[in-house]
Protein backbone atom coordinates (compact mmCIF):
# COMPACT_ATOMS: atom_id res chain seq x y z
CA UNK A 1 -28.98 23.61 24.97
CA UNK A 2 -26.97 26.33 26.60
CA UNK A 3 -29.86 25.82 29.71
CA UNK A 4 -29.15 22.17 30.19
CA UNK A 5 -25.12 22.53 30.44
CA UNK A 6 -26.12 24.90 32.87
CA UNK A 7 -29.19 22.87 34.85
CA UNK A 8 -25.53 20.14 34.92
CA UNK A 9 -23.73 22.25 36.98
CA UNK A 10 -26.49 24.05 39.00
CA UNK A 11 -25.94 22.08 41.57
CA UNK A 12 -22.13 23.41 42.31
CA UNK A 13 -21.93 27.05 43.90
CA UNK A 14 -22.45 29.51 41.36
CA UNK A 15 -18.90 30.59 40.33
CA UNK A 16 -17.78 27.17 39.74
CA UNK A 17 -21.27 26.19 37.77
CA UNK A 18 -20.72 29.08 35.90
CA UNK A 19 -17.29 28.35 34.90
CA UNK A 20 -18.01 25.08 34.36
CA UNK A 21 -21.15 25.83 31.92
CA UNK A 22 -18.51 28.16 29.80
CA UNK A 23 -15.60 26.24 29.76
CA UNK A 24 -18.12 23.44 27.89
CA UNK A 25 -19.45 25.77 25.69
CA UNK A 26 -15.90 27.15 24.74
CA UNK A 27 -14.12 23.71 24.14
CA UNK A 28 -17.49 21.35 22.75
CA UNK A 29 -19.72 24.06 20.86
CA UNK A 30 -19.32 24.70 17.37
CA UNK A 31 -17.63 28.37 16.39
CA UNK A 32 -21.37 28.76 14.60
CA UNK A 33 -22.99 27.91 17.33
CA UNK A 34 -21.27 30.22 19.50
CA UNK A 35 -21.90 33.24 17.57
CA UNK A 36 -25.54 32.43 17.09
CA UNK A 37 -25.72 32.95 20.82
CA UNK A 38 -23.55 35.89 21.05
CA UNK A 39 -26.50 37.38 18.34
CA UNK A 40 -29.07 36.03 20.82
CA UNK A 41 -27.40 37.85 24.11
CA UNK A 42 -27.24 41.10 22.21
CA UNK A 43 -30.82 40.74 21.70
CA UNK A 44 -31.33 39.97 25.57
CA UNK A 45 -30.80 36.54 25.87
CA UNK A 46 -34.89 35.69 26.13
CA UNK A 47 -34.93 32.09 27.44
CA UNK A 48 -31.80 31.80 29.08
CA UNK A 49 -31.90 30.83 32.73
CA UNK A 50 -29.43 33.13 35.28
CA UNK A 51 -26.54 30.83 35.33
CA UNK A 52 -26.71 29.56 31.44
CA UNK A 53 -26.91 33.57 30.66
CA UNK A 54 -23.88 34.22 32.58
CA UNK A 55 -21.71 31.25 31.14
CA UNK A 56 -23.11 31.88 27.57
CA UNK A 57 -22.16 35.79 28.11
CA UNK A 58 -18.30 34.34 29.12
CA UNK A 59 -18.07 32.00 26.66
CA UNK A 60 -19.70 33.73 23.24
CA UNK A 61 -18.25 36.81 22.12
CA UNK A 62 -20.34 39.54 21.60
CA UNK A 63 -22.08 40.06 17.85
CA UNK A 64 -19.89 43.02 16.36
CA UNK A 65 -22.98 43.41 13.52
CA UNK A 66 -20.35 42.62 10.75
């Protein structure tokens, strides 16, 4: 999922498709959802494309293993 919001706003320059990918992750995803990802990311973030693996990396906070 986190790939499509970003393949949305690919076609903007990359700061603002960036920003734009995270700000929809932080307002529309589910608190679960986010820290499944943050999990994923501290695993390496396999699948992501560049710009969803920068937005997912601002919006999801990092796994703290707790």
């Amino acid at each position: 999922m986190a790939n499509q919001i970003a393949d949305f706003f690919r076609l903007k320059p990359e700061e603002q498709a960036v920003a734009g990918a995270a700000d929809h992750i932080k307002k529309f995803w589910d608190p679960r959802m986010k820290v499944k990802m943050a999990a994923h990311l501290a695993h390496g973030g396999d699948g992501l494309n560049p710009l969803a693996l920068k937005a997912a990396t601002l919006a999801c906070k990092p796994a703290t293993g707790q």
